[in-house]
Protein backbone atom coordinates (compact mmCIF):
# COMPACT_ATOMS: atom_id res chain seq x y z
CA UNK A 1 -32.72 -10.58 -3.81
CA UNK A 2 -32.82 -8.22 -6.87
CA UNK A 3 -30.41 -4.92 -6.08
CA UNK A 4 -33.11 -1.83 -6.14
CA UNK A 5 -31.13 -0.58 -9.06
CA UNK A 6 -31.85 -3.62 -11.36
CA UNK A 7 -34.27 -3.13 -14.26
CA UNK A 8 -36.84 -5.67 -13.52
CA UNK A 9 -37.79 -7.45 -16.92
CA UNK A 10 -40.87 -9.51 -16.78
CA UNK A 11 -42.04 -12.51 -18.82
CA UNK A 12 -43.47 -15.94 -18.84
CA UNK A 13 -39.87 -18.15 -18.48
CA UNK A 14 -36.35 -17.54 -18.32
CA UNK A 15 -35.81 -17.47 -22.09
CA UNK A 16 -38.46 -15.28 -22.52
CA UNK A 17 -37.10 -12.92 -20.30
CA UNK A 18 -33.94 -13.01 -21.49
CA UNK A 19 -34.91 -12.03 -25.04
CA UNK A 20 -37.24 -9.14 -23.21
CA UNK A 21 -34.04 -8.04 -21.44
CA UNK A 22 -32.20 -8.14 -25.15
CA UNK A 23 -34.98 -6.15 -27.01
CA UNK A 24 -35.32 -3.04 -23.82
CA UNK A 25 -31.37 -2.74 -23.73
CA UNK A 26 -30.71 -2.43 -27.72
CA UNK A 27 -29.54 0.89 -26.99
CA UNK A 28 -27.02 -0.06 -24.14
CA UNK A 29 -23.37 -0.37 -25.77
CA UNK A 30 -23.13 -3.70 -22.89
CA UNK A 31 -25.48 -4.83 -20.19
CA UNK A 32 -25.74 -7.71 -17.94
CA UNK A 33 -28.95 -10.11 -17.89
CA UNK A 34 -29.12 -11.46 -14.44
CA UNK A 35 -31.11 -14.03 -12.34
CA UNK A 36 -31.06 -16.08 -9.17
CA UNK A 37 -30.75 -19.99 -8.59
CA UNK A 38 -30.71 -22.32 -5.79
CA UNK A 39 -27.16 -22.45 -4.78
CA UNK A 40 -25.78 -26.31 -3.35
CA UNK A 41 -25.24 -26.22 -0.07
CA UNK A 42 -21.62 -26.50 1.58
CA UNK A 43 -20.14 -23.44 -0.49
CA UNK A 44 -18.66 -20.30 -0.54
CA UNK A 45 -18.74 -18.06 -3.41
CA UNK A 46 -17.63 -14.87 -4.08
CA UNK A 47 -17.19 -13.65 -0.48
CA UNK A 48 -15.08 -11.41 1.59
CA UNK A 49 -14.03 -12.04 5.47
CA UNK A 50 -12.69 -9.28 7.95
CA UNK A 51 -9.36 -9.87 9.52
CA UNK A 52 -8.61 -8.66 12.87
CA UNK A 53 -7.57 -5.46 12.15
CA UNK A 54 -11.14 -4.56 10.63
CA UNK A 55 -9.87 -5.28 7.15
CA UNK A 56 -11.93 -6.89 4.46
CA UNK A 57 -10.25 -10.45 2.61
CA UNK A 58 -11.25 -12.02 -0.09
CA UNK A 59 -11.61 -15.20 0.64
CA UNK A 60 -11.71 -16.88 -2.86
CA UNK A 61 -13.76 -17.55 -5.74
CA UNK A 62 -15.06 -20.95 -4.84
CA UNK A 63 -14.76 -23.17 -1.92
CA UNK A 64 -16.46 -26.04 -0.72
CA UNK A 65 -16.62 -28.05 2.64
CA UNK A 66 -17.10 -27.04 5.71
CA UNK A 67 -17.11 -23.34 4.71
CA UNK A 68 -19.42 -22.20 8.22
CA UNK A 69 -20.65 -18.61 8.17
CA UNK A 70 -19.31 -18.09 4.95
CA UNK A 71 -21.83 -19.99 3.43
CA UNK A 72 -23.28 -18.62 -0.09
CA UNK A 73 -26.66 -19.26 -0.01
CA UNK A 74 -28.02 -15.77 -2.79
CA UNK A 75 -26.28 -16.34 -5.37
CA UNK A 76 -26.56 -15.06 -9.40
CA UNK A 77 -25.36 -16.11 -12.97
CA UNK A 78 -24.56 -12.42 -14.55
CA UNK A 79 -24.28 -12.39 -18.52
CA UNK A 80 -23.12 -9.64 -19.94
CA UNK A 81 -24.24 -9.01 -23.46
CA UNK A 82 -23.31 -6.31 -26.44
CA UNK A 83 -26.31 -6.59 -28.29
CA UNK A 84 -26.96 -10.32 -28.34
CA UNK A 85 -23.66 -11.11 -28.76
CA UNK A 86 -22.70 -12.64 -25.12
CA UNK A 87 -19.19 -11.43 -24.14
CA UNK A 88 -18.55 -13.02 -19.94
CA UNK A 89 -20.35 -14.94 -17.51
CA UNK A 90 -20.07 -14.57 -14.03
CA UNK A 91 -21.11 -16.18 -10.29
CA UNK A 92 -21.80 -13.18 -8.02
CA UNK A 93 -22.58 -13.61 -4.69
CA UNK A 94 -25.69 -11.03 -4.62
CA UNK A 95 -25.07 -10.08 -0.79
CA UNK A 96 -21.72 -8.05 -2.10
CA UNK A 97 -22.44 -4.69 -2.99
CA UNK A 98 -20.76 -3.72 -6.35
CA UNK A 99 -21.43 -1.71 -9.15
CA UNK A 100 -21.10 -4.22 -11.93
CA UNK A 101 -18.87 -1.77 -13.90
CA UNK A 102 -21.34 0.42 -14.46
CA UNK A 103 -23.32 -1.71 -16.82
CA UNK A 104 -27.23 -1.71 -16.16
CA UNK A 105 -28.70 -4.71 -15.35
CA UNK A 106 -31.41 -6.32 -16.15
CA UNK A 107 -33.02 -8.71 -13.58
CA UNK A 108 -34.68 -12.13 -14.74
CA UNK A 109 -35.84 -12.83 -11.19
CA UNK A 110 -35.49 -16.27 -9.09
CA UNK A 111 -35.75 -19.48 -11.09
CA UNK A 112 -35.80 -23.03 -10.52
CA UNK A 113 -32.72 -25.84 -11.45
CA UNK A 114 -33.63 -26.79 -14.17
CA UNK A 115 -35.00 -23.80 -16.02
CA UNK A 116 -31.37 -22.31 -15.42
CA UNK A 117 -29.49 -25.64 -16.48
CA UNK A 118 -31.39 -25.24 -19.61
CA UNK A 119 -30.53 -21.98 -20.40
CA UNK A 120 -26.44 -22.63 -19.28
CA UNK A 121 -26.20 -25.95 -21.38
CA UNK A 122 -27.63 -24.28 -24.07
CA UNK A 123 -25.50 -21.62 -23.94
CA UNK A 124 -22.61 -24.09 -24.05
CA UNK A 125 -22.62 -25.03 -26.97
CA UNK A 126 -21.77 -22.33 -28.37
CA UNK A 127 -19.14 -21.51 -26.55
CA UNK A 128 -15.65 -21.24 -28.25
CA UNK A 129 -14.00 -19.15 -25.30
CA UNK A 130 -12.15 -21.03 -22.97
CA UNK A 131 -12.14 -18.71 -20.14
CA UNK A 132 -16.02 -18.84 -21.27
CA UNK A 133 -16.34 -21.94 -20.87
CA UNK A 134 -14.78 -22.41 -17.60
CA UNK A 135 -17.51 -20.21 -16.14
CA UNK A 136 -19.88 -22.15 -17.01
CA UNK A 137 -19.29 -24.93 -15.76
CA UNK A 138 -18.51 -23.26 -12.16
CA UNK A 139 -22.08 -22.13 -12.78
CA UNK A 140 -23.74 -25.78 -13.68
CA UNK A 141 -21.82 -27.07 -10.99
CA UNK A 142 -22.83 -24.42 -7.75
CA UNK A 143 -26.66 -25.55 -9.03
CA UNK A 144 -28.37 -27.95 -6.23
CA UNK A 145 -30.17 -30.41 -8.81
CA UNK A 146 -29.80 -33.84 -9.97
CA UNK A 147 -29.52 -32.79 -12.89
CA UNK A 148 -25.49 -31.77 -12.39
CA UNK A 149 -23.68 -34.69 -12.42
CA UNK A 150 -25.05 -35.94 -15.45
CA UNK A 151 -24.52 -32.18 -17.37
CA UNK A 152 -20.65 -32.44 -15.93
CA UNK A 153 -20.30 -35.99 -16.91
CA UNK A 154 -21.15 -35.23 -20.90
CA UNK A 155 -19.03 -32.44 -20.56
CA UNK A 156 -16.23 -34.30 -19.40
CA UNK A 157 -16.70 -36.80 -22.10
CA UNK A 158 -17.19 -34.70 -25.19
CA UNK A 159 -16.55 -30.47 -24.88
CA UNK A 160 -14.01 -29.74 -27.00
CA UNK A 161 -12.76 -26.96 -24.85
CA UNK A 162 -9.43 -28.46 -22.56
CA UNK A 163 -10.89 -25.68 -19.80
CA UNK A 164 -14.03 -27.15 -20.14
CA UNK A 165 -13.20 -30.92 -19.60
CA UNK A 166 -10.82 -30.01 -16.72
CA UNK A 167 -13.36 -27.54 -15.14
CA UNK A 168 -16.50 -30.36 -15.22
CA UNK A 169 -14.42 -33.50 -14.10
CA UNK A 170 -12.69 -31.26 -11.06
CA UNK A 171 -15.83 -30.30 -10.11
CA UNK A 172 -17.60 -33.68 -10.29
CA UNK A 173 -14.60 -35.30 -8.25
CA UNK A 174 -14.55 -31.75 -5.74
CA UNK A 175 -18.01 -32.72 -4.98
CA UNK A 176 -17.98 -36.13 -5.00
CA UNK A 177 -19.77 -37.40 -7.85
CA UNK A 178 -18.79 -40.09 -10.56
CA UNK A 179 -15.42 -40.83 -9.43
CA UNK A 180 -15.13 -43.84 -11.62
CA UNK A 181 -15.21 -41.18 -14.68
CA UNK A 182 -12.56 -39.18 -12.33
CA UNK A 183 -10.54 -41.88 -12.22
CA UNK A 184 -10.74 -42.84 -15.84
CA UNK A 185 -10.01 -39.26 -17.37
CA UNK A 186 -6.94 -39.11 -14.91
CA UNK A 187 -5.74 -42.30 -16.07
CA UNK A 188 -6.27 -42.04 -19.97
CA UNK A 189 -3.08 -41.09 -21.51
CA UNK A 190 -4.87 -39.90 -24.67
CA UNK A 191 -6.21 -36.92 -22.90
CA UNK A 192 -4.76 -33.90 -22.13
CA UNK A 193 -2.35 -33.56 -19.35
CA UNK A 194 -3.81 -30.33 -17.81
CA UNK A 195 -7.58 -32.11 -17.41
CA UNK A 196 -5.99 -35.32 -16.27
CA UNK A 197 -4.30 -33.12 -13.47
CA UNK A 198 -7.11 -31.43 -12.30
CA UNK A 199 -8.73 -34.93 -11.98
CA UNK A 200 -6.28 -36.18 -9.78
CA UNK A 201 -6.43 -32.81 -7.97
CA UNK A 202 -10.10 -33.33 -7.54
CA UNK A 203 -9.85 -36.99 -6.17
CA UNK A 204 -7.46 -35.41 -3.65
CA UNK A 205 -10.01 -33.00 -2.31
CA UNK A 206 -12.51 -36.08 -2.45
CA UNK A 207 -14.60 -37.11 0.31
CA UNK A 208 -15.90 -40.36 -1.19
CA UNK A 209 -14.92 -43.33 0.65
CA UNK A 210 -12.89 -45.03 -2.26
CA UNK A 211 -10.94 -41.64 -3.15
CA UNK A 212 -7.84 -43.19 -1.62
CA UNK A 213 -8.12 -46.46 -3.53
CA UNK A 214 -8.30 -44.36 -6.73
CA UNK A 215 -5.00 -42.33 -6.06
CA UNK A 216 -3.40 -45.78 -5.29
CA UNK A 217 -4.86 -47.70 -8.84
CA UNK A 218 -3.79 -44.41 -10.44
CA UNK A 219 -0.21 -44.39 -9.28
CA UNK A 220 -0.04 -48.17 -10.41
CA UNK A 221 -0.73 -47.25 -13.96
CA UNK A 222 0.57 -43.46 -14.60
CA UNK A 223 3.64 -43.40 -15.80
CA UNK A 224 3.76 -39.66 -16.32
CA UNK A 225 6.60 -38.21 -13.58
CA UNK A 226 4.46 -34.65 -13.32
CA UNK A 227 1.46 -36.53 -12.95
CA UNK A 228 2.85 -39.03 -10.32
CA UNK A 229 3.96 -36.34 -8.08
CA UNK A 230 0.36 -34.66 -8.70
CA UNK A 231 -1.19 -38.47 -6.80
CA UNK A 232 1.05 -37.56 -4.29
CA UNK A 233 -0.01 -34.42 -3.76
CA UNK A 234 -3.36 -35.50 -4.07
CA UNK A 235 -3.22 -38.52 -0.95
CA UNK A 236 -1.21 -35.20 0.86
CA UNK A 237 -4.33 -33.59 0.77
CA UNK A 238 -6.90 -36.51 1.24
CA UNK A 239 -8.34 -36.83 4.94
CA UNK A 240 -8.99 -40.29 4.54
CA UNK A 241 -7.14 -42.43 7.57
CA UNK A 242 -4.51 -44.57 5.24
CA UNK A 243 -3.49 -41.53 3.83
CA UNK A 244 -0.27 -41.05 5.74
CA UNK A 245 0.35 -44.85 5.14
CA UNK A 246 0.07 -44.57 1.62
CA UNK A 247 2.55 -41.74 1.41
CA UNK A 248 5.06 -43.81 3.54
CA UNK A 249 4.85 -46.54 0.93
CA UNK A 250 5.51 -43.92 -1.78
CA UNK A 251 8.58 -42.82 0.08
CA UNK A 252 10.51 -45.98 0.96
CA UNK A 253 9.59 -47.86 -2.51
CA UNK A 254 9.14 -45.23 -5.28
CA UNK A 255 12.39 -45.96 -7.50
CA UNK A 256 12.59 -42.37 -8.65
CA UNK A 257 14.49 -40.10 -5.76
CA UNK A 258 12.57 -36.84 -6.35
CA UNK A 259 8.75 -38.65 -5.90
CA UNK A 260 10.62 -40.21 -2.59
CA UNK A 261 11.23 -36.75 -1.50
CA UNK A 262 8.11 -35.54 -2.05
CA UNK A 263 6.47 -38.47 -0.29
CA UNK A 264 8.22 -37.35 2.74
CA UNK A 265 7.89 -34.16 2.46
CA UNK A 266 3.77 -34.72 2.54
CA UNK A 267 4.06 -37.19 5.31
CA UNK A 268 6.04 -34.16 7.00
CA UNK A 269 3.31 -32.33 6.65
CA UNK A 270 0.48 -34.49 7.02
CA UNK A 271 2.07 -35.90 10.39
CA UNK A 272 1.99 -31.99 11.20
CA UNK A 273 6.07 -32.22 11.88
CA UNK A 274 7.03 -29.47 9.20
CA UNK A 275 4.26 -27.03 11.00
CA UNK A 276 6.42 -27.73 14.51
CA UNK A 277 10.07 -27.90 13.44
CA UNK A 278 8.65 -24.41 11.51
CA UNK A 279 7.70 -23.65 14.93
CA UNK A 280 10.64 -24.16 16.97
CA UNK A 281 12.91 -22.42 13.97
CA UNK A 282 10.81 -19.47 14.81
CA UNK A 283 10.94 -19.51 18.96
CA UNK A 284 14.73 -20.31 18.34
CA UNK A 285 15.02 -17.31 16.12
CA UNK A 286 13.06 -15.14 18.43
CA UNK A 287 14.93 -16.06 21.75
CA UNK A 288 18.77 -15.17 19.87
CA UNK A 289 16.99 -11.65 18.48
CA UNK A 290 14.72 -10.70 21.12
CA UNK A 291 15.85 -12.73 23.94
């Protein structure tokens, strides 16, 4: 819902009322143009938890899963604009009270998928910020339409923004979609080595059923040693059931000593033995101090 303190700005589509919004605030040094979209479900964005001593957390910018109460489901793509010039974007979760830095804003109201995905892809491609860019693709992605996984895939393929291509194909393998492209991007050696880790990354954090089989065809062909401990990482993370089996292979037949290490290492912690020999270091500790 629209903060009481938003200029409302009417018209007959989002464009429209986003060159409305541009025409009333021409005497604003900045301002933010501001509207609502339905938000996929499963995510938290933007939101704050209270500890046990009545203190307020942040909890992160985006998370996905099984997120529980924390669920974002009011959420709003803020640009803010000098002129017509567009200087940020930014996901706010609109149940957080802030005071958007003292810019006004101008509210666009609650529009559907697709009208929004419009506007964002068009605003893409124009882009030439990286940080820029980035945002908006956290914004295509957080949309619930079919529309996303095809608007991720092309910018996987072609943007020719690095933060770009690593944001989209993260985000398609974070939320399961088109892990064949996942796959490919993390295995092409002609692409750049941050957005080939943050595919591998993404495959970790994978629930499709053939994540696993990806990290293993992936650590058959990468030959990269930063990028072979980044699959390990990766099957760490994955909840699939081979997991730990996978990492056991890594460990007794990887011919490089330092992958070994961190094969067992992950099957440490995967087995949860690192969280209990942590445990009895700290009851041993306590009973020679406090005992």
């Amino acid at each position: 819902m629209a903060n009481k303190n938003f200029i409302s700005v009417e018209g007959h589509d989002l464009q429209a009322r986003l060159d409305a919004a541009q025409t009333q605030a021409r005497t604003a040094s900045r301002y933010w143009a501001a509207y609502k979209f339905p938000v996929r479900p499963n995510v938290s964005v933007d939101a704050v938890s209270m500890n046990s001593v009545g203190i307020n957390a942040e909890l992160g910018r985006i998370i996905s899963g099984n997120v529980g109460k924390h669920e974002t489901r009011s959420l709003g793509v803020f640009l803010l604009y000098r002129e017509r010039e567009l200087l940020r974007v930014e996901i706010y979760n609109l149940e957080r009270d802030r005071n958007y830095e003292g810019w006004p804003v101008y509210w666009l109201g609650e529009v559907e998928s697709s009208e929004s995905l419009t506007l964002l892809s068009s605003l893409m491609r124009f882009v030439k910020n990286e940080t820029m860019g980035a945002k908006l693709v956290d914004a295509i992605a957080l949309h619930e339409s079919p529309q996303v996984e095809g608007l991720l895939s092309e910018l996987t393929r072609s943007s020719p923004l690095v933060a770009v291509r690593a944001g989209a194909v993260f985000c398609l393998g974070r939320f399961g979609e088109n892990l064949a492209l996942v796959e490919e991007v993390a295995g092409d050696g002609r692409e750049h080595m941050h957005v080939r880790q943050q595919a591998i990354m993404a495959i970790g954090k994978s629930r499709s059923p053939g994540a696993l089989d990806a990290l293993r065809r992936l650590a058959g062909v990468v030959a990269e040693h930063s990028l072979r401990e980044a699959i390990i990482n990766a099957v760490g993370k994955s909840r699939h059931p081979d997991a730990k089996e996978l990492l056991k292979t890594f460990a007794e037949r990887s011919d490089d000593a330092r992958l070994s290490r961190r094969a067992e290492q992950q099957l440490l912690k995967a087995s949860g033995e690192k969280s209990r020999m942590k445990g009895a270091r700290r009851k041993a500790y306590s009973q020679r101090h406090c005992g």
